[in-house]
Protein backbone atom coordinates (compact mmCIF):
# COMPACT_ATOMS: atom_id res chain seq x y z
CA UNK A 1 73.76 145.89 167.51
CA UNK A 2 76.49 144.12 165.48
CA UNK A 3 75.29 141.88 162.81
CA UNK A 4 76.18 138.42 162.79
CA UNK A 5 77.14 136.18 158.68
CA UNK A 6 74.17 134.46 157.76
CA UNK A 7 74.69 131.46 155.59
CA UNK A 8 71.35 131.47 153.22
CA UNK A 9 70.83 128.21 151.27
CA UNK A 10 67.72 127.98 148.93
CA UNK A 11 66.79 124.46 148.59
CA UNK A 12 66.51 122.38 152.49
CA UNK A 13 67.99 119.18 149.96
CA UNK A 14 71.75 120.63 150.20
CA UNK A 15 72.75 118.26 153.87
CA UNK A 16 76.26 117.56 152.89
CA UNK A 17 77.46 120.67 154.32
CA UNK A 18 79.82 120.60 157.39
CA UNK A 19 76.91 122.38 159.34
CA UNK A 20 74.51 119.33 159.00
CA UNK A 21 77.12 116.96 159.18
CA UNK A 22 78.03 118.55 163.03
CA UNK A 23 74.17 118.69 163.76
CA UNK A 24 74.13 114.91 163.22
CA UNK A 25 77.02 114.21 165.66
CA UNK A 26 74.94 116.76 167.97
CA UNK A 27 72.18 114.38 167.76
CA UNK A 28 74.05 111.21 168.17
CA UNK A 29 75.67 112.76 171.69
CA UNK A 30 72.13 114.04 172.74
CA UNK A 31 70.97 110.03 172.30
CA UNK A 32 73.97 108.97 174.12
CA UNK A 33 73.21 111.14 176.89
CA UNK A 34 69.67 110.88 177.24
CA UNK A 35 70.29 106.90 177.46
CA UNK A 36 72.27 107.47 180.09
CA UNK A 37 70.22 109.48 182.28
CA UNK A 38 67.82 106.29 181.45
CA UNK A 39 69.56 103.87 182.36
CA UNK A 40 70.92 106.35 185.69
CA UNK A 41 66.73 106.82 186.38
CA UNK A 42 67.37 102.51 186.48
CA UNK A 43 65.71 102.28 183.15
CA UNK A 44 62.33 103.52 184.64
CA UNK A 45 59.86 104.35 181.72
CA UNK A 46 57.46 107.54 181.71
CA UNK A 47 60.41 110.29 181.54
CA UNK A 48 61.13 110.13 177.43
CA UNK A 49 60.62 113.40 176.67
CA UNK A 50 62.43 114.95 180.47
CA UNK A 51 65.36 112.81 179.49
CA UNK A 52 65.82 114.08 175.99
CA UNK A 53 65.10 117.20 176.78
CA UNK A 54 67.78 117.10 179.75
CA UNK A 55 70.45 115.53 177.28
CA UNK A 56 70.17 118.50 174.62
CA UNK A 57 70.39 121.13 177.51
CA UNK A 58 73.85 119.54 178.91
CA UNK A 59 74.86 118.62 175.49
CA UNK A 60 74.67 122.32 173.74
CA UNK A 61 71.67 124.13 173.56
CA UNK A 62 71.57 127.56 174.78
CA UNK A 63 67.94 129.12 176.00
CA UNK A 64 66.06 130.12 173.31
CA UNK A 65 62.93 131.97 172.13
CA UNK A 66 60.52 131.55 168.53
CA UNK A 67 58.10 133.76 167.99
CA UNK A 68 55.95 134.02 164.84
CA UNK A 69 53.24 136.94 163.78
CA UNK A 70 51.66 136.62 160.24
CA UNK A 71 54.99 138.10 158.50
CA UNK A 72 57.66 136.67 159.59
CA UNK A 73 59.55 134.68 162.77
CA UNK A 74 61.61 135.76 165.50
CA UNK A 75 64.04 134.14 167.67
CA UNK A 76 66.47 134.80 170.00
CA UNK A 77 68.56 133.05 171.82
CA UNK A 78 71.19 133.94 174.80
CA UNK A 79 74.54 133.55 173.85
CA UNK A 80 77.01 134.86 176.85
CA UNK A 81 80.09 134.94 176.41
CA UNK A 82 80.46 134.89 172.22
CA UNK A 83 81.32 137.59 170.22
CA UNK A 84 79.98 138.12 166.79
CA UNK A 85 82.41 136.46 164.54
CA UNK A 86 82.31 133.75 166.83
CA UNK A 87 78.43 133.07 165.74
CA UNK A 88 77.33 131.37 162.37
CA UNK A 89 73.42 131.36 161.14
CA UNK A 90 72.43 129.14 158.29
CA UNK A 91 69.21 129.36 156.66
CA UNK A 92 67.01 127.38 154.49
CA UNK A 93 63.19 127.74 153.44
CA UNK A 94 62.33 125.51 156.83
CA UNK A 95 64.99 126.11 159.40
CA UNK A 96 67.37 128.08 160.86
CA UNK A 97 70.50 126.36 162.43
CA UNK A 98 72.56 128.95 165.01
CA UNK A 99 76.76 127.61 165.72
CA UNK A 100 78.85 129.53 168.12
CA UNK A 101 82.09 128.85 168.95
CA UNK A 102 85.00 130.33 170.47
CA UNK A 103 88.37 129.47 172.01
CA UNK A 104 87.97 129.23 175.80
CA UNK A 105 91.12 130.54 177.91
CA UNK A 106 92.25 129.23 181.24
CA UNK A 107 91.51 132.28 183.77
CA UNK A 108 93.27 130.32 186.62
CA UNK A 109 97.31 130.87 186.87
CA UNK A 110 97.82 128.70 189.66
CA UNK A 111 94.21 127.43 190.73
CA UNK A 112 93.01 123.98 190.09
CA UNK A 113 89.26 123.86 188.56
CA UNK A 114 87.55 122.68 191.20
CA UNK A 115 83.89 123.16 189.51
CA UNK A 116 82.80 123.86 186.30
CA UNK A 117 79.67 124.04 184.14
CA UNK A 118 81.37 125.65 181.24
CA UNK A 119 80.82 122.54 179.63
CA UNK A 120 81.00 123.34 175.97
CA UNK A 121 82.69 126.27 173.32
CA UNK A 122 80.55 124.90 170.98
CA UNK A 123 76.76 125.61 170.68
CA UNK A 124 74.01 124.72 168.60
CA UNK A 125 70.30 125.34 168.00
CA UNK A 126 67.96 124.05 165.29
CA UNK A 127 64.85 125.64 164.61
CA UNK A 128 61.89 123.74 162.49
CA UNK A 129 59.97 126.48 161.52
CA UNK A 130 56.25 125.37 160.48
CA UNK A 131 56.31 127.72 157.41
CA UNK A 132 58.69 128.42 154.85
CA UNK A 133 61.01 131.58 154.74
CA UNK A 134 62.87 134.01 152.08
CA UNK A 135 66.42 133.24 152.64
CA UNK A 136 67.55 136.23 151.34
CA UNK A 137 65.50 137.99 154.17
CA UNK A 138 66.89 136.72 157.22
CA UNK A 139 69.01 139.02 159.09
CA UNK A 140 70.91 138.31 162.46
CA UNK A 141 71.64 140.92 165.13
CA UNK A 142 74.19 140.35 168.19
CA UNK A 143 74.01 142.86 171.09
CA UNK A 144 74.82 142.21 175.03
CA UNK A 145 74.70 138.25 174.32
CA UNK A 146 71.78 138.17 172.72
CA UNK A 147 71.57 136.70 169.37
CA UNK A 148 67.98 137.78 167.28
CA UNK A 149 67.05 136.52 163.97
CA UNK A 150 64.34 137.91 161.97
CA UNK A 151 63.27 135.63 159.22
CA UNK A 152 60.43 136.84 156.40
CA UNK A 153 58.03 134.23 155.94
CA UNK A 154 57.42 132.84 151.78
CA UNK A 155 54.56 134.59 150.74
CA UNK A 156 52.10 131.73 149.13
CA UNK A 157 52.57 133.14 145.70
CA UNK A 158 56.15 134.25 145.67
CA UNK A 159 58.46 131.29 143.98
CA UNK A 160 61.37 130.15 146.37
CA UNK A 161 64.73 131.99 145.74
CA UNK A 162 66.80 130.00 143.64
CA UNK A 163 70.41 131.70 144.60
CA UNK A 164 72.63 130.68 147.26
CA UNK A 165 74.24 133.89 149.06
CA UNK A 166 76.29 134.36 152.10
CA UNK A 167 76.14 137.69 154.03
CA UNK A 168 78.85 138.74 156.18
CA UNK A 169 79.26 140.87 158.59
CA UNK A 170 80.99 143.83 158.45
């Protein structure tokens, strides 16, 4: 399994960095889309939540998985295609936010894309955990598209770190 940078920040108050500044736009597109397929259903009310949930699927979000035990959390998410320098994880105490992007190269010679659904180089997922974490404990693993993140849960007693480090990978 190759490991994959993680970007560990110890306060959740830094959002000026270019990572939550992209995960706004995200959102923005998401709204824009789900509005759409509103206003496509002929602005029929009842499907909120399938609409929103539709617009982050064709907007960017790879399937994903979180699981949490009494240590720590686990998630993985599939990731086809990406190699591991083309994947970023950034962590503070109450989320994990997973980029991946790579430059996409035109198979055809001759051909004309008829169909695609290759709709995006550019991923995203944002994880609100619902208990704090030790940055300096999350670790990312890459192997056969598969991206997993294990991230130690805060310990009640244990003070937040206070240092901001960046692991990469080797």
């Amino acid at each position: 399994m190759s490991k994959v940078r993680v970007q560990t920040l110890s306060s959740d108050q830094v959002r000026n960095l270019p990572i939550f500044i992209e995960l706004a736009e995200i959102a923005e597109r998401i709204k824009d889309r789900a509005y759409k397929l509103f206003e496509e259903r002929g602005f029929i009310e009842g499907h909120d939540i399938e609409d929103w949930l539709r617009a982050e699927q064709q907007v960017c979000w790879p399937p994903a998985e979180l699981v949490e035990d009494s240590d720590e959390f686990e998630i993985k998410i599939a990731l086809a295609g990406y190699e591991p320098d083309d994947i970023s994880v950034t962590a503070t105490p109450k989320e994990i936010i997973v980029k991946a992007d790579h430059e996409s190269e035109d198979d055809s010679e001759d051909g004309v894309t008829r169909f695609s659904e290759f709709h995006s180089n550019r991923v995203y997922r944002r994880f609100e955990l619902p208990a704090k974490i030790r940055t300096d404990k999350v670790e990312a693993k890459f192997k056969n598209g598969l991206l997993k993140i294990e991230a130690e849960k805060l310990a009640e007693s244990q003070p937040e770190p206070k240092r901001i480090d960046i692991q990469t990978a080797a």
